[in-house]
C-alpha atoms as a PDB file:
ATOM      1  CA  UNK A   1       0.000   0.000   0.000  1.00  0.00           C
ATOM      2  CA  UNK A   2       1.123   2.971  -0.860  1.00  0.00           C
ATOM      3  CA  UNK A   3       1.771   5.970   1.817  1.00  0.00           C
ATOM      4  CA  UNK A   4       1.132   8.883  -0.374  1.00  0.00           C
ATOM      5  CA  UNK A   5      -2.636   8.346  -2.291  1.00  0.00           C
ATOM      6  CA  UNK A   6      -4.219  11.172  -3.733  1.00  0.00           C
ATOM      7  CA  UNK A   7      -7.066   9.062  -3.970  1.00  0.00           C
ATOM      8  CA  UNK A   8      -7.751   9.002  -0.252  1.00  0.00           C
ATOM      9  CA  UNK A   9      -9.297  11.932   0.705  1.00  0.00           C
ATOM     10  CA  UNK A  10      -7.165  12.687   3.674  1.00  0.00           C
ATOM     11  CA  UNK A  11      -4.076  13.353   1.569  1.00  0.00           C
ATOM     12  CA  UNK A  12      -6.417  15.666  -0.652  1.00  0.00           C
ATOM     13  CA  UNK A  13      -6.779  17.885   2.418  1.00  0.00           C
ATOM     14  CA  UNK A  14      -3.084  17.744   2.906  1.00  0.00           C
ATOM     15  CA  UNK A  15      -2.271  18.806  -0.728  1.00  0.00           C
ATOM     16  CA  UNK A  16      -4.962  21.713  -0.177  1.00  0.00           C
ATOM     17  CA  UNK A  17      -3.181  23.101   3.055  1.00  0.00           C
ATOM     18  CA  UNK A  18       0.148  22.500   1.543  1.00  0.00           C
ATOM     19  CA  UNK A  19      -0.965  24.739  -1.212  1.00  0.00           C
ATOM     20  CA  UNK A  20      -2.892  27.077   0.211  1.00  0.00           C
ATOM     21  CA  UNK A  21       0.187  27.694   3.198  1.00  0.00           C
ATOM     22  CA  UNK A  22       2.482  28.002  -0.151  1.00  0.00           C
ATOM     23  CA  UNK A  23       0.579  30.039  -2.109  1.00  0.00           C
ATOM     24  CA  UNK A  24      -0.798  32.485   1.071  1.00  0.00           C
ATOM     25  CA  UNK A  25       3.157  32.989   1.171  1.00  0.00           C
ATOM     26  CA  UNK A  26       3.813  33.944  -2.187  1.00  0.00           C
ATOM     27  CA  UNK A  27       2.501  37.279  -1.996  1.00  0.00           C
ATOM     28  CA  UNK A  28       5.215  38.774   0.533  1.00  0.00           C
ATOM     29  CA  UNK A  29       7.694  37.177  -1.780  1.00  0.00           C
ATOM     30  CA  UNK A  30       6.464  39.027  -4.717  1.00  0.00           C
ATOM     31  CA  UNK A  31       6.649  41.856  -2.267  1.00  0.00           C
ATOM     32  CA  UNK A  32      10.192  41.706  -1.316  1.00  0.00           C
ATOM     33  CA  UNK A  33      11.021  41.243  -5.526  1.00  0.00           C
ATOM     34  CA  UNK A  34       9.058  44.378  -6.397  1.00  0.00           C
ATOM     35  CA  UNK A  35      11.027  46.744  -4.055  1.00  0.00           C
ATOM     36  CA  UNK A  36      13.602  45.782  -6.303  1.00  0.00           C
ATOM     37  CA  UNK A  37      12.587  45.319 -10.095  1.00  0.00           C
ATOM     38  CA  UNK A  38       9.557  45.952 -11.865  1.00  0.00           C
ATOM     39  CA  UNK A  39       6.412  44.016 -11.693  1.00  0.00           C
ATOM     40  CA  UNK A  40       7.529  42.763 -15.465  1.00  0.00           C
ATOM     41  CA  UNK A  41      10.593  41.668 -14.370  1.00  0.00           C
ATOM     42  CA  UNK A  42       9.310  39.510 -11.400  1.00  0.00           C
ATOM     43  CA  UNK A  43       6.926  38.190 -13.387  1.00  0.00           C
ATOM     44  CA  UNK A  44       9.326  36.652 -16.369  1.00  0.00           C
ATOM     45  CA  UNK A  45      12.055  36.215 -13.443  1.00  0.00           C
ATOM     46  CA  UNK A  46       9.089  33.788 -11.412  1.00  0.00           C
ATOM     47  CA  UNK A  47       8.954  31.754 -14.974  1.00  0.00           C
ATOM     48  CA  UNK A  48      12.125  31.756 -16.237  1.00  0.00           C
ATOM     49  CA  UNK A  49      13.693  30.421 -12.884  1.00  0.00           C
ATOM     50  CA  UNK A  50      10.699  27.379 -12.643  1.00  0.00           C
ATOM     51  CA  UNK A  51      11.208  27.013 -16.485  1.00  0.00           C
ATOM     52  CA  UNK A  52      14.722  26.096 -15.661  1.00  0.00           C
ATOM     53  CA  UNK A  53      14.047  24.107 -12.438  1.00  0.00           C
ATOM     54  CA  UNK A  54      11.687  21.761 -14.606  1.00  0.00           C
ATOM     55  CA  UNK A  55      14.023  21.577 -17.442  1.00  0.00           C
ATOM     56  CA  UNK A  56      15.282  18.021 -16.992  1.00  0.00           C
ATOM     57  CA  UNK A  57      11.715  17.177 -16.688  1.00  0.00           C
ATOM     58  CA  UNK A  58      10.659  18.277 -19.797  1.00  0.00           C
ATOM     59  CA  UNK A  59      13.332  17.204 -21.665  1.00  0.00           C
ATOM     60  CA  UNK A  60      12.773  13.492 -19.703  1.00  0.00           C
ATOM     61  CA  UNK A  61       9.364  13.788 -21.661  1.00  0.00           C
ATOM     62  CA  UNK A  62       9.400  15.863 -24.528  1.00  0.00           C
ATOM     63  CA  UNK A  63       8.558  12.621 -26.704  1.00  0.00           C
ATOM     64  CA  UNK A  64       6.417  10.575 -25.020  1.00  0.00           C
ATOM     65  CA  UNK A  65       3.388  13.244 -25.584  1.00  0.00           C
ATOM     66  CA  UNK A  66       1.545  12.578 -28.214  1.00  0.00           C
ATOM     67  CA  UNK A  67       1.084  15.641 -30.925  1.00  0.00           C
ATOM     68  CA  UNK A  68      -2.750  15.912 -29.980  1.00  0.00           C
ATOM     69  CA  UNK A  69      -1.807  16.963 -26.433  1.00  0.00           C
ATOM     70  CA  UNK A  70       0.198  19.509 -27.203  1.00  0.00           C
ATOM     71  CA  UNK A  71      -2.126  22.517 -27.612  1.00  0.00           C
ATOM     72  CA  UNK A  72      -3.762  21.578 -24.457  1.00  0.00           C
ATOM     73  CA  UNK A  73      -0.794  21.611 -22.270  1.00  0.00           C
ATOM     74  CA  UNK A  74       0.620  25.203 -24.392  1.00  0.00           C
ATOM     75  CA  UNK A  75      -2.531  26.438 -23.496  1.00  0.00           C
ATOM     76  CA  UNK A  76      -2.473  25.655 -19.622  1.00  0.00           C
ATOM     77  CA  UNK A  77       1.014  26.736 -19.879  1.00  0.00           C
ATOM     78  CA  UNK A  78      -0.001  30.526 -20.643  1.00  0.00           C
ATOM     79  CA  UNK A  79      -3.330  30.431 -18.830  1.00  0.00           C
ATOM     80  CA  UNK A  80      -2.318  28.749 -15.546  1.00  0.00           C
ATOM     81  CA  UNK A  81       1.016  30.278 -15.507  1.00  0.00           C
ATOM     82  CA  UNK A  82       2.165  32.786 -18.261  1.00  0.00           C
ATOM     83  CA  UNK A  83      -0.441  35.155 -18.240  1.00  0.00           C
ATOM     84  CA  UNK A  84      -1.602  35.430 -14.748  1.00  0.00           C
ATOM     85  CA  UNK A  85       2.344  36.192 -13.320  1.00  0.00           C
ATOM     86  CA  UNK A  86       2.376  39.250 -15.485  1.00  0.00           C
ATOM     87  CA  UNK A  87      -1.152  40.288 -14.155  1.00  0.00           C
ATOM     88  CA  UNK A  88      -0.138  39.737 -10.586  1.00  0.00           C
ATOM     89  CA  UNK A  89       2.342  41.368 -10.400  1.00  0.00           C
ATOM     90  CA  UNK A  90       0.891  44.197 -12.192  1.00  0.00           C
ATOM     91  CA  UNK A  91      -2.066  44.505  -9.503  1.00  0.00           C
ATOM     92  CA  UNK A  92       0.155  44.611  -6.821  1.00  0.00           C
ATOM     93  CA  UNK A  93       1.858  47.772  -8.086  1.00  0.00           C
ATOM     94  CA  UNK A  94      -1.549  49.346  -7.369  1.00  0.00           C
ATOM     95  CA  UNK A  95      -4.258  47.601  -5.058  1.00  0.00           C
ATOM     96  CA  UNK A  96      -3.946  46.322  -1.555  1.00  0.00           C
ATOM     97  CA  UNK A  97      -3.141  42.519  -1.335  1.00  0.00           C
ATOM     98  CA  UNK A  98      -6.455  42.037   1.091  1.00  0.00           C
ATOM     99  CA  UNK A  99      -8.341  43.416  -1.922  1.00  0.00           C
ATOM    100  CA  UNK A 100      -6.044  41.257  -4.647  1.00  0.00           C
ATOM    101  CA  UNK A 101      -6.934  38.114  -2.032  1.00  0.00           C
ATOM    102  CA  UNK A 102     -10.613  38.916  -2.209  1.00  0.00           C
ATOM    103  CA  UNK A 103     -10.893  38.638  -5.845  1.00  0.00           C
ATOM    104  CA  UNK A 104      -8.498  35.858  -6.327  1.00  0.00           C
ATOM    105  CA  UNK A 105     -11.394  34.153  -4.225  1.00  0.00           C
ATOM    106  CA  UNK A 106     -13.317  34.363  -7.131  1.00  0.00           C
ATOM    107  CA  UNK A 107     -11.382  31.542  -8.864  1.00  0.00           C
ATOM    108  CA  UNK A 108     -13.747  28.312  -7.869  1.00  0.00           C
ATOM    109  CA  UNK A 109     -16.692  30.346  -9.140  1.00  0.00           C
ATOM    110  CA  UNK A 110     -15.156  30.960 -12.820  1.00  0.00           C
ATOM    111  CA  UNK A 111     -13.714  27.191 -12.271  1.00  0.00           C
ATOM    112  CA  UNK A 112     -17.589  26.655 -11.895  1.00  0.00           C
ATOM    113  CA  UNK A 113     -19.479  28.616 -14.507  1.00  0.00           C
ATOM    114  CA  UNK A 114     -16.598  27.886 -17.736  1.00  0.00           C
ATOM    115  CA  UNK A 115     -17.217  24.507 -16.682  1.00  0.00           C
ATOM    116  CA  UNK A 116     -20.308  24.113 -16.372  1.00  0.00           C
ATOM    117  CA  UNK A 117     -20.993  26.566 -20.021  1.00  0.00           C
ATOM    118  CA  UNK A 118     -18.058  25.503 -22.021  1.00  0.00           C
ATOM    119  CA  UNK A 119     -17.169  21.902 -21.043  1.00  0.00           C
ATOM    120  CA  UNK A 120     -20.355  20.730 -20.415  1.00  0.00           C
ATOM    121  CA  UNK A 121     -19.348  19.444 -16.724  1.00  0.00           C
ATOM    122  CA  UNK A 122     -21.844  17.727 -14.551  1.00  0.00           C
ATOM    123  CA  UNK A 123     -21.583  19.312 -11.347  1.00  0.00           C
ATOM    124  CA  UNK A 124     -23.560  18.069  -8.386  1.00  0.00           C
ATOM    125  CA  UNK A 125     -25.803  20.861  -6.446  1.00  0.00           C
ATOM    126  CA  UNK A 126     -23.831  20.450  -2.934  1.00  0.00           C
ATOM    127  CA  UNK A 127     -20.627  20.984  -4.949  1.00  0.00           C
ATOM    128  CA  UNK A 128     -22.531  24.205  -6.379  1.00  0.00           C
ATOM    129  CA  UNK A 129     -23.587  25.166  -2.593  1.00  0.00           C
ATOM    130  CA  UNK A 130     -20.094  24.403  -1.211  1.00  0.00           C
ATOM    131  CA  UNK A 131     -18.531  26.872  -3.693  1.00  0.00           C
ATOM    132  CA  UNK A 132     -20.690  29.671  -2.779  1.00  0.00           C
ATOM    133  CA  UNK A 133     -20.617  28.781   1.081  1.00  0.00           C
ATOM    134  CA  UNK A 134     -16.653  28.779   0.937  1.00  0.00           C
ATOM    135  CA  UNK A 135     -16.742  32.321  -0.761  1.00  0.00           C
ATOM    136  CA  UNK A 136     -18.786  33.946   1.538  1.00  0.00           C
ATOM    137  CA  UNK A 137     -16.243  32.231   4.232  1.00  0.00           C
ATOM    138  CA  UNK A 138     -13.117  33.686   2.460  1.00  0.00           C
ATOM    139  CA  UNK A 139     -14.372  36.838   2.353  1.00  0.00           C
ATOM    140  CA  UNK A 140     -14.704  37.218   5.889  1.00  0.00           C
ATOM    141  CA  UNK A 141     -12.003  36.143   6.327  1.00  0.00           C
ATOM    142  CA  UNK A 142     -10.038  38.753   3.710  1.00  0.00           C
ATOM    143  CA  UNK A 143     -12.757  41.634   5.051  1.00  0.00           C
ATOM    144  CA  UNK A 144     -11.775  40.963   8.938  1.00  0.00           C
ATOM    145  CA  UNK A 145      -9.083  43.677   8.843  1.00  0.00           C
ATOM    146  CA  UNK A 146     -10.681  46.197   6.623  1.00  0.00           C
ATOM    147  CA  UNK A 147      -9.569  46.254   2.688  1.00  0.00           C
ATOM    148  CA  UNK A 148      -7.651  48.866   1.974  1.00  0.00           C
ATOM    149  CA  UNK A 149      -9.852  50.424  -0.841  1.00  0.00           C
ATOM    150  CA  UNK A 150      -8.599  54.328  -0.426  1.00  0.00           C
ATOM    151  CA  UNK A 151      -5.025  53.493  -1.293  1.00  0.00           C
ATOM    152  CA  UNK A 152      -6.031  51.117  -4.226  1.00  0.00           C
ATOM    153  CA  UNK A 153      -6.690  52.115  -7.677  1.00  0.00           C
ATOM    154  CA  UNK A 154      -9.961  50.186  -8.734  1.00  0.00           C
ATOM    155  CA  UNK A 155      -9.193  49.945 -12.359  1.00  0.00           C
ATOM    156  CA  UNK A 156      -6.466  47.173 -11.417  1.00  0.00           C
ATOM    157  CA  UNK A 157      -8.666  45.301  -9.974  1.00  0.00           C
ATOM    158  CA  UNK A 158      -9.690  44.086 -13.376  1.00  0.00           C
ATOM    159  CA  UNK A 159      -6.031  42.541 -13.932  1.00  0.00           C
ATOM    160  CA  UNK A 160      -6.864  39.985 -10.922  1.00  0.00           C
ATOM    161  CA  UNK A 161     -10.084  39.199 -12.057  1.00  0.00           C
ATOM    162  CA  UNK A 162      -8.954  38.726 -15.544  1.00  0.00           C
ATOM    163  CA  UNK A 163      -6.063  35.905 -13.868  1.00  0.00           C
ATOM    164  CA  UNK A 164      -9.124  34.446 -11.785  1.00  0.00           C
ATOM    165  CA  UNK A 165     -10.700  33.963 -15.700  1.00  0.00           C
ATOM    166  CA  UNK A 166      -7.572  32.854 -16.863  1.00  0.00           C
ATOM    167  CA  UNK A 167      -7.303  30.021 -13.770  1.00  0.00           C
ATOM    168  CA  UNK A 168     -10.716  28.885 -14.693  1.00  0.00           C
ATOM    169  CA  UNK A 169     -10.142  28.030 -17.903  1.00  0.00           C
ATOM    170  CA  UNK A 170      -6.935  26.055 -17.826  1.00  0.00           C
ATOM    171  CA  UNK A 171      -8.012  23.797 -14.263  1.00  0.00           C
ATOM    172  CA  UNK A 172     -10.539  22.605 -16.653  1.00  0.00           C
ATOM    173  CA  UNK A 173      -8.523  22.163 -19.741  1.00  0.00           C
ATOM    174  CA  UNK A 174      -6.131  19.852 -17.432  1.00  0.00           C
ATOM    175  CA  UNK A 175      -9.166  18.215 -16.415  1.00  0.00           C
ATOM    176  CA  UNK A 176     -10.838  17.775 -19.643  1.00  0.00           C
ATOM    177  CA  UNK A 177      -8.485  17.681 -21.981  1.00  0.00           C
ATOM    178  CA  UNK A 178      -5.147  15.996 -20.109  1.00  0.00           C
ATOM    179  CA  UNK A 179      -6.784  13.181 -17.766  1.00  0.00           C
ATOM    180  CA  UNK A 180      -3.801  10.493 -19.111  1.00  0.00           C
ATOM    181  CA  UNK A 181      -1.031  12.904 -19.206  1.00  0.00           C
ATOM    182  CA  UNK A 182       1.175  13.056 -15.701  1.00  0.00           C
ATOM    183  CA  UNK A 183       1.308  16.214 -13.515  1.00  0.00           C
ATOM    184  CA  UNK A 184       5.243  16.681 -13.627  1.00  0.00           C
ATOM    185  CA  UNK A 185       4.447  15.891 -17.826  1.00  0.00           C
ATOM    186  CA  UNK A 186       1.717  18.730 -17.955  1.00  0.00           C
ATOM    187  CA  UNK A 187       3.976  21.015 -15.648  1.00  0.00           C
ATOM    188  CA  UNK A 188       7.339  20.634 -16.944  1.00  0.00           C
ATOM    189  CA  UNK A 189       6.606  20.625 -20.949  1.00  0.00           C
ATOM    190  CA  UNK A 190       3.758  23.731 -19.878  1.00  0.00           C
ATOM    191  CA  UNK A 191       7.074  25.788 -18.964  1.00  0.00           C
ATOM    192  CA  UNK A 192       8.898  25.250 -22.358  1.00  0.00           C
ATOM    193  CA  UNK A 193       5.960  26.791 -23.889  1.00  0.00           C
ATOM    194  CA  UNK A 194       6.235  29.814 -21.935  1.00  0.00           C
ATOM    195  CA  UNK A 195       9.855  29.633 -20.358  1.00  0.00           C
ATOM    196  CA  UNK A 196      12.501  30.242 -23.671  1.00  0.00           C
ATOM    197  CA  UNK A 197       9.447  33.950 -23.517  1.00  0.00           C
ATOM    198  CA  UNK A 198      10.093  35.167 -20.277  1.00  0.00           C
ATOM    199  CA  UNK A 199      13.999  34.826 -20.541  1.00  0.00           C
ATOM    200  CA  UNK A 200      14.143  36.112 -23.802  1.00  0.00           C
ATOM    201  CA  UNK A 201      11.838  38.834 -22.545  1.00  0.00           C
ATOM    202  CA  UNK A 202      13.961  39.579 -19.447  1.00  0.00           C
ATOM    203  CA  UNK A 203      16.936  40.863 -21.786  1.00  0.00           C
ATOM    204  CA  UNK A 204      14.773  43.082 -23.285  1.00  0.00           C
ATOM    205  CA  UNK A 205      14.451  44.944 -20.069  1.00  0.00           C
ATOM    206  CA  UNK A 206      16.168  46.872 -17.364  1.00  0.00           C
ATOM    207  CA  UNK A 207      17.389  43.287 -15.229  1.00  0.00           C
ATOM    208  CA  UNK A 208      21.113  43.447 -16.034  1.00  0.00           C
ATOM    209  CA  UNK A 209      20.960  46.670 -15.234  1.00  0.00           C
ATOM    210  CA  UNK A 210      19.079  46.799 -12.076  1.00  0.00           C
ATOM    211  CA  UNK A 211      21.160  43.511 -11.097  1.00  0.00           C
ATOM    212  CA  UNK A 212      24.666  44.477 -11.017  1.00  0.00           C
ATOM    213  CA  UNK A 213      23.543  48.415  -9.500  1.00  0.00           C
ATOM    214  CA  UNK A 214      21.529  47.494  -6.997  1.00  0.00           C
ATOM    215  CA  UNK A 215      22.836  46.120  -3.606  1.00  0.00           C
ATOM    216  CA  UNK A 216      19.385  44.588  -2.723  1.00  0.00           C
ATOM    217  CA  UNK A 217      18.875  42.700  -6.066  1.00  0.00           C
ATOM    218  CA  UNK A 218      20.952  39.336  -4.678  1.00  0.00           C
ATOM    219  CA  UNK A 219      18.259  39.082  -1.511  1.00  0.00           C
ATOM    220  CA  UNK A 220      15.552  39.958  -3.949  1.00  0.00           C
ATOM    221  CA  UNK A 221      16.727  37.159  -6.479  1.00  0.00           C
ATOM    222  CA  UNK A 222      16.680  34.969  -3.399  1.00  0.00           C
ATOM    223  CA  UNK A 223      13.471  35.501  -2.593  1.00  0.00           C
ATOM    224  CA  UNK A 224      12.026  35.369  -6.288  1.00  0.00           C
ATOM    225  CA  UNK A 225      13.643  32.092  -6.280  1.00  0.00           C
ATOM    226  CA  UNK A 226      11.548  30.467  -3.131  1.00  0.00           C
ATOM    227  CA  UNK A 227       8.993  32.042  -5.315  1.00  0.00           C
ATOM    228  CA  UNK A 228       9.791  30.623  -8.784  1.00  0.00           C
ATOM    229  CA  UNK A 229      11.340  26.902  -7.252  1.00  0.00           C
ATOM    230  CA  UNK A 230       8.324  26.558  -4.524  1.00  0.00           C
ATOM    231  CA  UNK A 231       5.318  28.775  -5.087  1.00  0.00           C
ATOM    232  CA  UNK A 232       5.238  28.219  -8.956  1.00  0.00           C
ATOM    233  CA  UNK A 233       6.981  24.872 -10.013  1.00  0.00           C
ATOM    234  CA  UNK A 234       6.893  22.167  -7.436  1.00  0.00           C
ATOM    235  CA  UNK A 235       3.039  24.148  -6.208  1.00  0.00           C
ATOM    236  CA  UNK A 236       1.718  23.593  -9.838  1.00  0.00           C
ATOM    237  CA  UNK A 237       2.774  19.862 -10.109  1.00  0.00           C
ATOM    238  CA  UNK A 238       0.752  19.508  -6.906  1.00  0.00           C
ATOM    239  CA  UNK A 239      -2.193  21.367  -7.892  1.00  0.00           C
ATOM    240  CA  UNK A 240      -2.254  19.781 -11.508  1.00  0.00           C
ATOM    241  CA  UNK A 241      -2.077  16.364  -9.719  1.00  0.00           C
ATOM    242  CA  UNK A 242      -4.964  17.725  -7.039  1.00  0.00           C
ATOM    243  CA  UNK A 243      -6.712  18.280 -10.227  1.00  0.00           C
ATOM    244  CA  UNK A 244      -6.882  15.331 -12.200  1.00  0.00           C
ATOM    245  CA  UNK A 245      -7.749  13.308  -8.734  1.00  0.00           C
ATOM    246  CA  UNK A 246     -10.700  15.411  -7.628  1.00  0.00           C
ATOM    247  CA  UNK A 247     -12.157  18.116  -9.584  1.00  0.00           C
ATOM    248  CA  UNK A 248     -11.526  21.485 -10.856  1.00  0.00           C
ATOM    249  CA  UNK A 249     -13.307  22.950  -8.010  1.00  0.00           C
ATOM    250  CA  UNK A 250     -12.385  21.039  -4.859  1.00  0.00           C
ATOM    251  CA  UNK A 251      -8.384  21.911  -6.414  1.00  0.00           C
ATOM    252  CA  UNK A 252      -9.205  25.564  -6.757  1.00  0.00           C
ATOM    253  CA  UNK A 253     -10.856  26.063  -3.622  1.00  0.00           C
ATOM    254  CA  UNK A 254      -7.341  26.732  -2.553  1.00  0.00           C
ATOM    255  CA  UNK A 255      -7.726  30.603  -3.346  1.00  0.00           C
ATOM    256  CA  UNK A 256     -10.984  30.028  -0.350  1.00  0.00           C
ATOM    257  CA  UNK A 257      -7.862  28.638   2.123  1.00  0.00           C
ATOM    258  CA  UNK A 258      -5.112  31.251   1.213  1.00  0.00           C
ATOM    259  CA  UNK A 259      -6.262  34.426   3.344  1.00  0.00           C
ATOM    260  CA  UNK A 260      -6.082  31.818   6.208  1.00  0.00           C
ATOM    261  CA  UNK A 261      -3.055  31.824   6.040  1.00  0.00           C
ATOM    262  CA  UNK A 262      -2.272  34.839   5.264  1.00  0.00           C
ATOM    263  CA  UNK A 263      -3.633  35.588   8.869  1.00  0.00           C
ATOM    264  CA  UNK A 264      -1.828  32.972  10.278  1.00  0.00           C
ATOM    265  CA  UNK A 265       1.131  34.919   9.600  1.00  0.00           C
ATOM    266  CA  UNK A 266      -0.087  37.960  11.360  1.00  0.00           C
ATOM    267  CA  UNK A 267      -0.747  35.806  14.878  1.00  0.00           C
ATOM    268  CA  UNK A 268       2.556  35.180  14.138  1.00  0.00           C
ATOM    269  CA  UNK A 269       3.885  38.073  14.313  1.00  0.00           C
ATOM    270  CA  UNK A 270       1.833  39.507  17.507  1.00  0.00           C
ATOM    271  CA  UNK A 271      -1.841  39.593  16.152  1.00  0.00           C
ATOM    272  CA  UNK A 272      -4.771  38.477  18.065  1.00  0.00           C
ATOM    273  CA  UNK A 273      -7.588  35.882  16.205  1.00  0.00           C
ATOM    274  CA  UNK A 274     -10.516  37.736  16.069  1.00  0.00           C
ATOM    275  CA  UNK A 275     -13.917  36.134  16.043  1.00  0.00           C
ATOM    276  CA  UNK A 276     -14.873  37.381  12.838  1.00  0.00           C
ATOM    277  CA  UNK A 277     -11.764  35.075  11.462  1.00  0.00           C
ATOM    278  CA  UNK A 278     -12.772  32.318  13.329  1.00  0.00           C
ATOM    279  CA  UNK A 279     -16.175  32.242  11.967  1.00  0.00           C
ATOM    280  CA  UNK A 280     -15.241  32.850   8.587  1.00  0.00           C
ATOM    281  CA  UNK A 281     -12.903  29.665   8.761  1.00  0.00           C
ATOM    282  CA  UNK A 282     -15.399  27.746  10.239  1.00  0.00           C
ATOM    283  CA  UNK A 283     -17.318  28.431   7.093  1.00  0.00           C
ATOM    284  CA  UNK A 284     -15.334  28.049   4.853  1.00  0.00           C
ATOM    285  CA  UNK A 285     -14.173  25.008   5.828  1.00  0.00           C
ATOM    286  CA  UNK A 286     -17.348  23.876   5.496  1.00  0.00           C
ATOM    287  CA  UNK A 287     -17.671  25.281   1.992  1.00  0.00           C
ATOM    288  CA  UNK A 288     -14.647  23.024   0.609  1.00  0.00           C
ATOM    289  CA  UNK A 289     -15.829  19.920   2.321  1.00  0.00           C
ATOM    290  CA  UNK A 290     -18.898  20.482   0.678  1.00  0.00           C
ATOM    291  CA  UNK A 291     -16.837  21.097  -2.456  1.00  0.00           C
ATOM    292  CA  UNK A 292     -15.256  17.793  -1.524  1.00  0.00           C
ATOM    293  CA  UNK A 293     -18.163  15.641  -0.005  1.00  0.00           C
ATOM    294  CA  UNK A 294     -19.218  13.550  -3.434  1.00  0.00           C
ATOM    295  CA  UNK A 295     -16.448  12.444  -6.138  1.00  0.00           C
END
């Protein structure tokens, strides 16, 4: 018997929290990277360092895909990946990150509704209700400290919605289209389509420059590295395998978990639980069981 099943739901959960602790992370590290470069520059620097990281991978197996795959796994490559780095990145120039957390939260709903409209999936009514119940939950838990609306301009808003879009589509294009394709396949070869991009891209720009001037660029580079290696290559593998073993919106319920942690963080460093929080975790941790109840 194997120790780690995905098909048990226990280790589901596990690959959830692992996630959503990852991912809740990821947003100070994009943080530390944009007091340094631009939010371009992160952005290619995120995929050009995972690119590399999952190099051997894809060259491992580069032949064993058949041709008929391909433009599914390009396609997850620039929706699940490309496309929403850049738009990150961008946002967080401009809005607060409790307001970019808020409408990440959308994700499970667009997961939901493309689904459901474009790909004709069957979806069960307390999977429907579960999704709902966990947003309301994730929003409490994102609106518990206030969302910093004054010092946000509203117009970028639309660049995290339009990743949220982007998220929705490719979860069920893995789903759909990739069921007998492996995770680290998917993952690795998705990076080829969009890695050889970002690098070229990145000499195109100001990173040379901003690299050998700045004293804080090694520190930032370290830290866009946890980013790229952790919170973008070895996170996607897991979420493309929490995919394909559950569904589309059990795997992107993650976005409900992330502001979790995100306050976790803050207890950490010296702030109290509030009761707003807890409530809002109760719920939505009853959202994503819901979510999860019927496979």
């Amino acid at each position: 018997m194997r120790f780690f099943d995905l098909n048990k739901k226990g280790w589901q959960w596990v690959i959830l929290l692992i996630l959503a602790f990852t991912w809740g992370s990821s947003f100070i590290l994009m943080k530390r990277g944009l007091e340094v470069y631009s939010h371009s520059v992160v952005a290619a620097l995120r995929i050009s360092i995972a690119f590399l990281f999952l190099l051997p991978f894809a060259i491992r197996n580069l032949k064993k895909v058949e041709k008929k795959y391909w433009k599914y796994i390009i396609a997850s490559g620039f929706l699940g990946n490309g496309i929403p780095a850049f738009l990150f990145t961008k946002a967080q120039t401009e809005i607060s990150s409790s307001l970019s957390g808020m409408l990440n939260s959308l994700t499970p709903i667009f997961a939901l509704v493309v689904g459901i409209l474009l790909f004709k999936t069957k979806t069960e009514t307390l999977k429907i209700i579960g999704v709902f119940i966990g947003f309301i939950g994730a929003i409490g838990l994102i609106v518990s400290n206030g969302i910093d609306i004054e010092n946000s301009k509203m117009a970028y808003s639309f660049f995290v919605v339009l990743a949220t879009i982007c998220y929705a589509f490719s979860v069920n294009i893995i789903k759909v289209n990739l069921k007998e394709i492996g995770s680290v396949v998917i993952t690795s070869i998705a990076f080829v389509s969009i890695g050889p991009l970002a690098i070229t891209y990145l000499f195109t720009t100001d990173f040379i420059t901003v690299s050998t001037n700045n004293s804080q660029a090694g520190i930032a580079l370290f830290y866009i590295s946890i980013l790229a290696i952790f919170g973008t290559a070895i996170s996607v593998v897991l979420f493309n395998m929490l995919i394909k073993k559950t569904s589309t919106l059990f795997a992107s319920s993650v976005t409900y978990l992330i502001p979790f942690f995100a306050i976790m963080w803050g207890i950490i460093d010296g702030e109290k639980l509030n009761i707003i929080q807890l409530i809002s975790l109760i719920i939505t941790i009853i959202g994503v069981y819901c979510i999860n109840k019927i496979q």
